[in-house]
Protein backbone atom coordinates (compact mmCIF):
# COMPACT_ATOMS: atom_id res chain seq x y z
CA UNK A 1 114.53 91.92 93.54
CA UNK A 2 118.44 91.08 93.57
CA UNK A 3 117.63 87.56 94.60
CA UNK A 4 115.44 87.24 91.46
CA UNK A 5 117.55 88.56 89.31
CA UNK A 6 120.43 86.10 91.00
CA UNK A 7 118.34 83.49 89.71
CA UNK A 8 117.77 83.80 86.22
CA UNK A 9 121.52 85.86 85.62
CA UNK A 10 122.82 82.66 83.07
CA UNK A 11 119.25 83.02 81.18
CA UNK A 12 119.64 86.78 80.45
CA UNK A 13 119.93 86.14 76.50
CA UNK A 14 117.33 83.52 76.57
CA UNK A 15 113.67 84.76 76.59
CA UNK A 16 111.40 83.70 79.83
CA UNK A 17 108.11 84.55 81.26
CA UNK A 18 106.06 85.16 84.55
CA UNK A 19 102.10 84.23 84.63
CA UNK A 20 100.46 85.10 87.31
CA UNK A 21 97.02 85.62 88.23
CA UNK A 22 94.33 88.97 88.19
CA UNK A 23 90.79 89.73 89.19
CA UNK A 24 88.46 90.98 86.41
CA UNK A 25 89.19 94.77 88.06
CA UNK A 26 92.71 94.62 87.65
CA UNK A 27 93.41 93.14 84.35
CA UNK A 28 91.03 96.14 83.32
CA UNK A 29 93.11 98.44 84.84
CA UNK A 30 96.40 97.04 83.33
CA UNK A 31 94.78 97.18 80.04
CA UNK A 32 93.66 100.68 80.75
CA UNK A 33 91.07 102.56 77.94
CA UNK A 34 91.75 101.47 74.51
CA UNK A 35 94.64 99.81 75.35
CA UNK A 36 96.64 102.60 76.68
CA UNK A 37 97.79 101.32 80.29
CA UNK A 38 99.58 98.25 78.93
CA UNK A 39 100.83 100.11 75.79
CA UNK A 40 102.60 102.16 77.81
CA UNK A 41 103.87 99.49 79.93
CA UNK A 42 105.18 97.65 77.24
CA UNK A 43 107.14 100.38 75.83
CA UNK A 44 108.83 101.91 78.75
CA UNK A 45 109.91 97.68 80.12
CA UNK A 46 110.89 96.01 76.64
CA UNK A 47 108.54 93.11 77.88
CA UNK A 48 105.69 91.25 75.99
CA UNK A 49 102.19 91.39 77.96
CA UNK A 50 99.55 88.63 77.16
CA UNK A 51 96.38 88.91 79.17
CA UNK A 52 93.72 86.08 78.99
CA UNK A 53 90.64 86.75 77.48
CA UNK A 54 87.52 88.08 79.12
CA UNK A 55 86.09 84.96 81.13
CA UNK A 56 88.77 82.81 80.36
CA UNK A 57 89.85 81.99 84.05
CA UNK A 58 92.93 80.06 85.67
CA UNK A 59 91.43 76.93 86.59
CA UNK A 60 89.30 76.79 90.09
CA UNK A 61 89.47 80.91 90.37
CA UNK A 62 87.66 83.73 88.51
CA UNK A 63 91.35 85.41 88.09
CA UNK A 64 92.53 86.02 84.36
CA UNK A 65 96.30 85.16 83.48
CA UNK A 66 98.58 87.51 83.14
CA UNK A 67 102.12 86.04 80.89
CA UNK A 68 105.06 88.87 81.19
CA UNK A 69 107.66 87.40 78.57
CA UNK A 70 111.22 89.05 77.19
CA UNK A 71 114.31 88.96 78.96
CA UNK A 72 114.70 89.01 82.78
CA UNK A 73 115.53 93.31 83.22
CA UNK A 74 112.72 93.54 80.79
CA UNK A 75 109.83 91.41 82.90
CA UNK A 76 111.03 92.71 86.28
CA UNK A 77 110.67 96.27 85.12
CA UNK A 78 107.29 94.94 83.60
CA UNK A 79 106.06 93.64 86.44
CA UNK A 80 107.21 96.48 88.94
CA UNK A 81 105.26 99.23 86.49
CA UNK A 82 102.12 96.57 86.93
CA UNK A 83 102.42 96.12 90.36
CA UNK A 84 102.54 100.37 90.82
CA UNK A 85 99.57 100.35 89.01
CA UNK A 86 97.60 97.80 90.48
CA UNK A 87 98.79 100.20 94.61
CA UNK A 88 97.85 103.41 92.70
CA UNK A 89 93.82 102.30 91.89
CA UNK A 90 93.96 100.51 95.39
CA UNK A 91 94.84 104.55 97.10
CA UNK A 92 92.31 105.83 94.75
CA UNK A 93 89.77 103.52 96.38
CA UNK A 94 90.79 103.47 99.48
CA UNK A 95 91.22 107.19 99.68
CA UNK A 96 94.12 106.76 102.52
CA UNK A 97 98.12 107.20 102.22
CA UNK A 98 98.85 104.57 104.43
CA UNK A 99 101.32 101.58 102.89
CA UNK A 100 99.36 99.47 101.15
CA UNK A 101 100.05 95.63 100.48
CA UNK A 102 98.89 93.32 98.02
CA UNK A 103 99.20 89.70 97.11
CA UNK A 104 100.65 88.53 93.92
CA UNK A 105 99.75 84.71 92.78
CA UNK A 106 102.39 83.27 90.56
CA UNK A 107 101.65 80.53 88.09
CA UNK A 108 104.50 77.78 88.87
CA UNK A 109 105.01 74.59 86.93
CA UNK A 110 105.29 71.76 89.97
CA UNK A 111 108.75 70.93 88.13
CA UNK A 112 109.98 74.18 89.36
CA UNK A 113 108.28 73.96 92.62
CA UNK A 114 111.13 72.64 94.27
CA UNK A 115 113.63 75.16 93.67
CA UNK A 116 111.66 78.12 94.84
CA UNK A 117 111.18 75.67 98.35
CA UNK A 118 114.50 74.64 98.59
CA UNK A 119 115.69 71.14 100.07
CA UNK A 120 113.33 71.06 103.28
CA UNK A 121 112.07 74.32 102.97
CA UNK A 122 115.49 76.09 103.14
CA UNK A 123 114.81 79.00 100.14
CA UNK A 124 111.77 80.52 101.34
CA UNK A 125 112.22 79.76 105.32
């Protein structure tokens, strides 16, 4: 999380944003009933939560968007609190304590593509 943060330190007073991608299942349990689950997120990160509508898909999936926007401290808490969430229903179903692990898809413009690889692959190697 340090590295991220690293990365966006200069745009701290600027707003930004994160999109990534959900199933169906998870955006409802972000959302939560009535609304509650991403209320609540919202309050306690300072972030700005914009779901995609029912059905309205990233294109070639059947996985709603998710947009976390504010500043930097405000989406990585945001996304951390999601994240939780998203483990916690997976133990409920699962029924086990072992460490889970999930996979997050980011939504990343092919201009910035570059800088998360790195000349010749030398950011994420």
């Amino acid at each position: 999380m340090l590295y991220i943060q690293g990365l966006f330190k200069d745009n701290e007073e600027k707003g930004t944003h994160i999109r990534f991608l959900l199933s169906n299942a998870e955006a409802g349990s972000v959302i939560g009933k009535g609304g509650s689950t991403i209320n609540d997120i919202q309050s306690q990160s300072g972030a700005r939560i914009h779901l995609s509508r029912n059905y309205e898909y990233f294109p070639g999936t059947s996985d709603r968007i998710i947009m976390v926007s504010g500043g930097i401290d405000d989406i990585l808490k945001a996304v951390d609190l999601i994240l939780s969430k998203l483990l916690d229903e997976i133990d409920v179903e699962d029924g086990s304590e072992i460490d889970q692990q999930s996979k997050i898809r980011l939504i990343v413009p092919n201009s910035s593509c570059g800088g998360i690889i790195g000349k010749g692959g030398a950011i994420i190697r």
